[in-house]
C-alpha atoms as a PDB file:
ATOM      1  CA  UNK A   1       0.000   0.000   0.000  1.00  0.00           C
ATOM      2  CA  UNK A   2       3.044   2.789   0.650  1.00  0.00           C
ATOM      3  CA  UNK A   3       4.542   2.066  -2.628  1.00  0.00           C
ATOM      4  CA  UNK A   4       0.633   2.757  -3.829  1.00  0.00           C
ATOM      5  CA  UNK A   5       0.915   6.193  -2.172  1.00  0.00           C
ATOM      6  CA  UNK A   6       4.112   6.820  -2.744  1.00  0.00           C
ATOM      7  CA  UNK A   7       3.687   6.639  -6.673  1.00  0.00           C
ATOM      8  CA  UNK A   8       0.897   8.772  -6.025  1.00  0.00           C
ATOM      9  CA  UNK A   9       2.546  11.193  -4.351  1.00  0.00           C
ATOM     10  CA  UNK A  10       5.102  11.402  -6.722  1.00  0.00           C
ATOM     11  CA  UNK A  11       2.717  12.044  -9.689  1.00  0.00           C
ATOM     12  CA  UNK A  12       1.068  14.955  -7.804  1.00  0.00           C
ATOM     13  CA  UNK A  13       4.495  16.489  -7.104  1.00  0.00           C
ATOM     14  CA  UNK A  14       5.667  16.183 -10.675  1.00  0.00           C
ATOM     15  CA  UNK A  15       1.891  17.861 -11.755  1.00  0.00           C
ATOM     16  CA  UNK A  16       2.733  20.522  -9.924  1.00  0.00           C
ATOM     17  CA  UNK A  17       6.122  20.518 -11.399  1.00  0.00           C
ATOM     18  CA  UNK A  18       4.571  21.054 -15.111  1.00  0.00           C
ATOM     19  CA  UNK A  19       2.175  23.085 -14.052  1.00  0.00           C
ATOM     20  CA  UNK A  20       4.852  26.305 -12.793  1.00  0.00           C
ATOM     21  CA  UNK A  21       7.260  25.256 -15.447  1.00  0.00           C
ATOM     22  CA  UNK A  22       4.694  26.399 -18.445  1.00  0.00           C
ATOM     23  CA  UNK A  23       5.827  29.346 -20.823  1.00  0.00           C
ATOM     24  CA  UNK A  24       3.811  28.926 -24.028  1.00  0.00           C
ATOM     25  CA  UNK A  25       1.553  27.364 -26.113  1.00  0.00           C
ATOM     26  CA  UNK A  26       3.403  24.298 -27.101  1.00  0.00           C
ATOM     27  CA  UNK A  27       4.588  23.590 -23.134  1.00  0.00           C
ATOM     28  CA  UNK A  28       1.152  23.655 -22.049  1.00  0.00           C
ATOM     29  CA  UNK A  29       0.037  21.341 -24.939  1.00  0.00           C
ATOM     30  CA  UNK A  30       3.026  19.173 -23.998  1.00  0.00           C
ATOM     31  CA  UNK A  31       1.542  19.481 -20.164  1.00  0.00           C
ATOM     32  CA  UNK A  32      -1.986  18.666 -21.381  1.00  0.00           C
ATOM     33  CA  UNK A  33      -1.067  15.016 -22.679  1.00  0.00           C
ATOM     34  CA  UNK A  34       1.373  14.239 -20.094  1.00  0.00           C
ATOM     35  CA  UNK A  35      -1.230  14.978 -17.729  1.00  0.00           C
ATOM     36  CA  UNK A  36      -4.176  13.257 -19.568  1.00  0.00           C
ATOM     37  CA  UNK A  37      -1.972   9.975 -19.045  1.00  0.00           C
ATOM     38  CA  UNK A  38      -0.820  10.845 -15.645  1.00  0.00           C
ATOM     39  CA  UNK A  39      -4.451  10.682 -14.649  1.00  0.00           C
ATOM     40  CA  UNK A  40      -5.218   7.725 -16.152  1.00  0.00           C
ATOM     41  CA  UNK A  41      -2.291   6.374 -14.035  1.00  0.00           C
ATOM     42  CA  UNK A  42      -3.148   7.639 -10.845  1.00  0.00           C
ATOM     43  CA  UNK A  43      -6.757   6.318 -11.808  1.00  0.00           C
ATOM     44  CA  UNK A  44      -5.041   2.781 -12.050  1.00  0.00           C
ATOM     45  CA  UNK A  45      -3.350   3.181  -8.271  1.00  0.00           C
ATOM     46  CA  UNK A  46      -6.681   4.338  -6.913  1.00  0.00           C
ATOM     47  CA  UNK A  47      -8.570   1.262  -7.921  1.00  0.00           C
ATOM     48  CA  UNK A  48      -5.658  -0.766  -7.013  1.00  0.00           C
ATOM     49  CA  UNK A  49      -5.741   0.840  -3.522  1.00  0.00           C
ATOM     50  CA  UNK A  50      -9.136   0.248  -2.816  1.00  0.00           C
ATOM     51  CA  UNK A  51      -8.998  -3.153  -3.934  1.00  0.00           C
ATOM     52  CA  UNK A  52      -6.351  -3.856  -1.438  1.00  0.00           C
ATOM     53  CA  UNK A  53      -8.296  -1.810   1.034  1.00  0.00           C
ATOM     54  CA  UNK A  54     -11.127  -4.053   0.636  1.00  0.00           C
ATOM     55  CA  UNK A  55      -9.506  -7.449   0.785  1.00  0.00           C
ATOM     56  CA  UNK A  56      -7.175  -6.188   3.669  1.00  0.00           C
ATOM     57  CA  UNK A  57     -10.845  -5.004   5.695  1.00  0.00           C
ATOM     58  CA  UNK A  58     -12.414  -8.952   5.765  1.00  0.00           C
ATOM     59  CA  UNK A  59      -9.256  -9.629   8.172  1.00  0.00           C
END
């Protein structure tokens, strides 16, 4: 579960990252897709963390 949250945490940091580092157009475009598939990642470790949320629970 850590490693869950610490992959998490480390997508939010780099997000925030991106986000202050944009100076035009083309960054934020660049920003847009990176995020689009950072999301569906941190989608993937949310499921994943409830899953083992709710297995871990019955015990």
């Amino acid at each position: 579960m850590q490693h869950i949250e610490d992959k998490q945490k480390e997508i939010y940091i780099e997000n925030s990252s991106w986000k202050r580092s944009i100076k035009n157009e083309e960054q934020y475009r660049e920003y847009q897709i990176w995020h689009v598939e950072a999301q569906e990642t941190l989608d993937k470790l949310k499921q994943k963390k409830g899953r083992y949320r709710r297995c871990n629970a019955s015990y």
